[in-house]
N, C-alpha and C. Protein backbone atom coordinates (compact mmCIF):
# COMPACT_ATOMS: atom_id res chain seq x y z
N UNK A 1 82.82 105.86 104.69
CA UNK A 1 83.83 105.88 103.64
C UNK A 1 83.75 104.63 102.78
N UNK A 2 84.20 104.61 101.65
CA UNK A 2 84.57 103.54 100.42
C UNK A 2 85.28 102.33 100.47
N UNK A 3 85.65 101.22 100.24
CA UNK A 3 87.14 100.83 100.20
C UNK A 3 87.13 100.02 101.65
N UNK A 4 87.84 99.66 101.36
CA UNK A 4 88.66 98.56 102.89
C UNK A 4 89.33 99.54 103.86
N UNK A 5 89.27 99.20 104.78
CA UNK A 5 90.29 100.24 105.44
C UNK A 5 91.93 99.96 105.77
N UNK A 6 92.72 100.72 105.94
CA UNK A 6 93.94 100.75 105.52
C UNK A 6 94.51 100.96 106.95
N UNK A 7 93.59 101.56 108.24
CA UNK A 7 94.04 101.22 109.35
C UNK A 7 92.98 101.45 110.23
N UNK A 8 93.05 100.79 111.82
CA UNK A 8 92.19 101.13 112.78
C UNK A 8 92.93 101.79 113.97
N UNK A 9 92.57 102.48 114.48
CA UNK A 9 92.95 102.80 116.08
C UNK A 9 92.38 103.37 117.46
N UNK A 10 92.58 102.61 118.28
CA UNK A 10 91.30 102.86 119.38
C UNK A 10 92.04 104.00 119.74
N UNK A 11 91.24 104.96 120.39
CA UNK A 11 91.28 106.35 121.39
C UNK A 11 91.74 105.89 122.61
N UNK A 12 93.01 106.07 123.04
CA UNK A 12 93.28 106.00 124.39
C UNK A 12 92.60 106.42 125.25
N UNK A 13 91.71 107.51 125.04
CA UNK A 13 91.06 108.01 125.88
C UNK A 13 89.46 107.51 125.93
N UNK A 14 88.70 108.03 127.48
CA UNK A 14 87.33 107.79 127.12
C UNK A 14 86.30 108.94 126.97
N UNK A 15 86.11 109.35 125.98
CA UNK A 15 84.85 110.10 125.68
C UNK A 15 83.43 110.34 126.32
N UNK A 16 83.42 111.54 126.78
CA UNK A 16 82.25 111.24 127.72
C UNK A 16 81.10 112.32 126.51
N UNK A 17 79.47 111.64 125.94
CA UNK A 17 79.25 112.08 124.75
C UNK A 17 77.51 111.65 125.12
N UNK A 18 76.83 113.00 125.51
CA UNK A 18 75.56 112.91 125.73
C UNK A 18 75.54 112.25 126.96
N UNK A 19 75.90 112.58 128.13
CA UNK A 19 76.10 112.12 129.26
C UNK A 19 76.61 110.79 129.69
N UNK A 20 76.64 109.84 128.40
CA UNK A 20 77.74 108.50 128.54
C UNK A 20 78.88 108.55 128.44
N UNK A 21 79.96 107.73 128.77
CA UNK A 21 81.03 107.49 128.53
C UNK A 21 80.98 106.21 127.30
N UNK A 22 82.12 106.64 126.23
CA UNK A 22 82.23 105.72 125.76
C UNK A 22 84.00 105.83 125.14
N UNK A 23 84.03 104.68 123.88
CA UNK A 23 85.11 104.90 123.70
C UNK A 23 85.18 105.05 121.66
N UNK A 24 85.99 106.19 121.04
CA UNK A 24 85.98 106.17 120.13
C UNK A 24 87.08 105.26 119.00
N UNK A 25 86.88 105.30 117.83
CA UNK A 25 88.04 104.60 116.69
C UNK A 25 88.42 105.47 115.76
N UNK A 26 89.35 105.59 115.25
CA UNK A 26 89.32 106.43 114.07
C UNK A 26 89.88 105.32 113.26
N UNK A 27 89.01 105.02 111.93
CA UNK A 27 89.45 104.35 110.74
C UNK A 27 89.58 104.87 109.62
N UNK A 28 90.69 104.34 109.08
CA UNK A 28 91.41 105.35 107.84
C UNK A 28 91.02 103.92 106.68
N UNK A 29 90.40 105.03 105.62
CA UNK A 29 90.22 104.27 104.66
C UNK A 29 91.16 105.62 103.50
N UNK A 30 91.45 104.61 102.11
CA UNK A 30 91.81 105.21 100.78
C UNK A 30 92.15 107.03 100.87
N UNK A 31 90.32 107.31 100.88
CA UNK A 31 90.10 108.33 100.80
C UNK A 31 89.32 109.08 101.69
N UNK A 32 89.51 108.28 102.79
CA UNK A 32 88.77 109.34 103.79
C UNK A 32 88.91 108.69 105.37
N UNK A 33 88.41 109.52 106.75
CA UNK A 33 88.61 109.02 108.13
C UNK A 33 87.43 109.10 108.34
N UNK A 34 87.24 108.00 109.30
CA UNK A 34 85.67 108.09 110.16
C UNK A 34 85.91 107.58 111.54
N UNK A 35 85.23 108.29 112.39
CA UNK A 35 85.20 107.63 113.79
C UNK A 35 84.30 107.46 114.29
N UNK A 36 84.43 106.37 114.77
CA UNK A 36 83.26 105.09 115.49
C UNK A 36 83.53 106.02 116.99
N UNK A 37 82.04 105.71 117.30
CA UNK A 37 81.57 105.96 118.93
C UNK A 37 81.22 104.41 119.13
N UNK A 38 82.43 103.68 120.17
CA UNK A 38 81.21 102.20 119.59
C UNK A 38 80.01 101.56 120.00
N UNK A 39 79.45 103.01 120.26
CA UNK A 39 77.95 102.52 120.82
C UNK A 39 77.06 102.69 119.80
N UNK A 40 77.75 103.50 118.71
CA UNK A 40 76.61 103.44 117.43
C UNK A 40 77.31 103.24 115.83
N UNK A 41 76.25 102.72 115.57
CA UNK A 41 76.88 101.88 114.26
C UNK A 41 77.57 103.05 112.89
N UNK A 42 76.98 104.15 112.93
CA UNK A 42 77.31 105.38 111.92
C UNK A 42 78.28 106.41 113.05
N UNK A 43 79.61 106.57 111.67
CA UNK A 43 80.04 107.19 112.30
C UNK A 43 79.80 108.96 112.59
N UNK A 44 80.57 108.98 114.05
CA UNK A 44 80.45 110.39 114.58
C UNK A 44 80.78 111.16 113.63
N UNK A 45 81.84 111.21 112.59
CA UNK A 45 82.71 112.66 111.90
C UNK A 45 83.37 111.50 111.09
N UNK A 46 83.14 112.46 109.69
CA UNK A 46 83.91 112.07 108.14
C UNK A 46 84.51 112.65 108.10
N UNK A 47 85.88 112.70 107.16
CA UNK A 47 86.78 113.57 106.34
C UNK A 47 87.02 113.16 105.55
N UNK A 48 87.18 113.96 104.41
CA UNK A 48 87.63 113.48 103.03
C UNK A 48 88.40 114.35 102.47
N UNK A 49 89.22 114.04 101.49
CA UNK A 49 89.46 114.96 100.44
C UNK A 49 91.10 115.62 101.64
N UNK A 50 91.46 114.54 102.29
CA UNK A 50 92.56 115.75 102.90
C UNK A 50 94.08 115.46 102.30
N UNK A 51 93.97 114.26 101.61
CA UNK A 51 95.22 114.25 101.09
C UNK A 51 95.01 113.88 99.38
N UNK A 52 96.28 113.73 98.88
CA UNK A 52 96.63 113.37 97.08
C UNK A 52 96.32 111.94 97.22
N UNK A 53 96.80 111.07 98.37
CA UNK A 53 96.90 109.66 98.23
C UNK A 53 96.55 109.04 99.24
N UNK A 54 96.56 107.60 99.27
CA UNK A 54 95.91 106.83 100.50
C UNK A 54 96.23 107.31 101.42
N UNK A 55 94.89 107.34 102.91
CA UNK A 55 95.87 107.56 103.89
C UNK A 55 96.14 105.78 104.63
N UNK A 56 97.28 106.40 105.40
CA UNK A 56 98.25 104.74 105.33
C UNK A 56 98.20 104.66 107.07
N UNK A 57 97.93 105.55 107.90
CA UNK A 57 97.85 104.89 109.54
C UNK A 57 97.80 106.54 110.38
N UNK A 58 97.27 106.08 111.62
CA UNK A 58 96.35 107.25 112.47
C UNK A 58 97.04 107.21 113.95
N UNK A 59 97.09 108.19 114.29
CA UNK A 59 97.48 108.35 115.89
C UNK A 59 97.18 109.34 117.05
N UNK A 60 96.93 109.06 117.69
CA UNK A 60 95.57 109.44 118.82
C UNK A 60 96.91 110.07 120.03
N UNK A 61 96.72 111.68 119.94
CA UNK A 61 97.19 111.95 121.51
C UNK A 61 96.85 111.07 122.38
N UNK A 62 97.64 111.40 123.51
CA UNK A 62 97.39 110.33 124.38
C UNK A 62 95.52 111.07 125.28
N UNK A 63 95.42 112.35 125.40
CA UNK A 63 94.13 113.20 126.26
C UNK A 63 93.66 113.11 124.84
N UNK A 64 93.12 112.82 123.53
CA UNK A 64 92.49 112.61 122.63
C UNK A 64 92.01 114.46 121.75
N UNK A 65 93.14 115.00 122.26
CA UNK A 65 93.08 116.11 122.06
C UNK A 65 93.24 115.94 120.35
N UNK A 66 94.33 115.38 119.74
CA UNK A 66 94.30 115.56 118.60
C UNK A 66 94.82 114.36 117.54
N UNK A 67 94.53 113.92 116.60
CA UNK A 67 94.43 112.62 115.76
C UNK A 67 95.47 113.40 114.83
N UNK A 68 96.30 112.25 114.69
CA UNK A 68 97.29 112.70 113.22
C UNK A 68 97.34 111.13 112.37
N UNK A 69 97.10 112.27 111.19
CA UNK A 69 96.95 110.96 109.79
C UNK A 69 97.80 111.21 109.21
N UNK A 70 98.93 110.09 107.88
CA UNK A 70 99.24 109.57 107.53
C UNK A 70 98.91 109.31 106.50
N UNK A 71 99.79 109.72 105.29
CA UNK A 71 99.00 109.33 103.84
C UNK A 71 100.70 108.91 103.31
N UNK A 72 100.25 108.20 102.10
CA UNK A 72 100.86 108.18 101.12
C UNK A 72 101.73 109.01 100.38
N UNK A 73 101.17 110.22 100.37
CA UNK A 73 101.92 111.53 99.81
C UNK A 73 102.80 111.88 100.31
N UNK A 74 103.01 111.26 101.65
CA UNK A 74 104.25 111.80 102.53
C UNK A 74 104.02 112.40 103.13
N UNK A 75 102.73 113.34 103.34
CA UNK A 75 102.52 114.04 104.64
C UNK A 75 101.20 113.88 105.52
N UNK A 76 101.69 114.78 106.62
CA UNK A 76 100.86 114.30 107.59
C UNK A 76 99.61 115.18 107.81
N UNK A 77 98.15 115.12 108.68
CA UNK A 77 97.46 116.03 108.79
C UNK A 77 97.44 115.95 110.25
N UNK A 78 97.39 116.97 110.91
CA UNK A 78 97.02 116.89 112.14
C UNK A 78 95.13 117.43 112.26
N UNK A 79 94.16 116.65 113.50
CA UNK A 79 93.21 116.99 113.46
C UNK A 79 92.90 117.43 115.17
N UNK A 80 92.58 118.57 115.33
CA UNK A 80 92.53 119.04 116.90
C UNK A 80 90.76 118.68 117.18
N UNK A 81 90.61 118.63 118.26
CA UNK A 81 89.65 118.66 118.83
C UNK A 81 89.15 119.56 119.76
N UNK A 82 87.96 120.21 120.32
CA UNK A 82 88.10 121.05 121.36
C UNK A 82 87.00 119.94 122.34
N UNK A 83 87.02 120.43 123.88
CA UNK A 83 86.14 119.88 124.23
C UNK A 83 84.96 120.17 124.51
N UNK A 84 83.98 118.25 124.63
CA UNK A 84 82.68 119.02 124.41
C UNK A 84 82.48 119.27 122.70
N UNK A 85 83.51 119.03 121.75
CA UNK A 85 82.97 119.46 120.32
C UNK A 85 82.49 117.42 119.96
């Protein structure tokens, strides 16, 4: 993504991803989310384009089942996960 980022947040949970365990981030920038695996420098999964305005802060189920973002516009996105995806 573009821009500075506007928030970070570690995954409570640990990700188990090509037979390692690790642990993920989701960082919210302006106009888009990315999450860090932090074993590699590019992130796992982009999004863009999900809101009108900045998004402003991120929050991680506690089983990492599902990420909810935070924008500017006032609303929220929820993002599910399945496992294994």
């Amino acid at each position: 993504p573009d821009g500075a980022a506007t928030a970070a947040r570690a995954c409570p949970a640990l990700i188990t991803r090509g037979g390692a365990t690790t642990a993920l981030v989701a960082v919210c920038c302006a106009d888009a989310l990315a999450i860090y695996d932090l074993k590699n420098p590019e992130p796992v999964a982009v999004a863009r384009g999900l809101h009108y305005a900045p998004l402003t802060d991120a929050a991680w189920a506690p089983d990492a089942s599902c990420l909810v973002l935070a924008s500017a516009d006032g609303y929220l996105s929820f993002l599910r996960f399945d496992d294994g995806a």
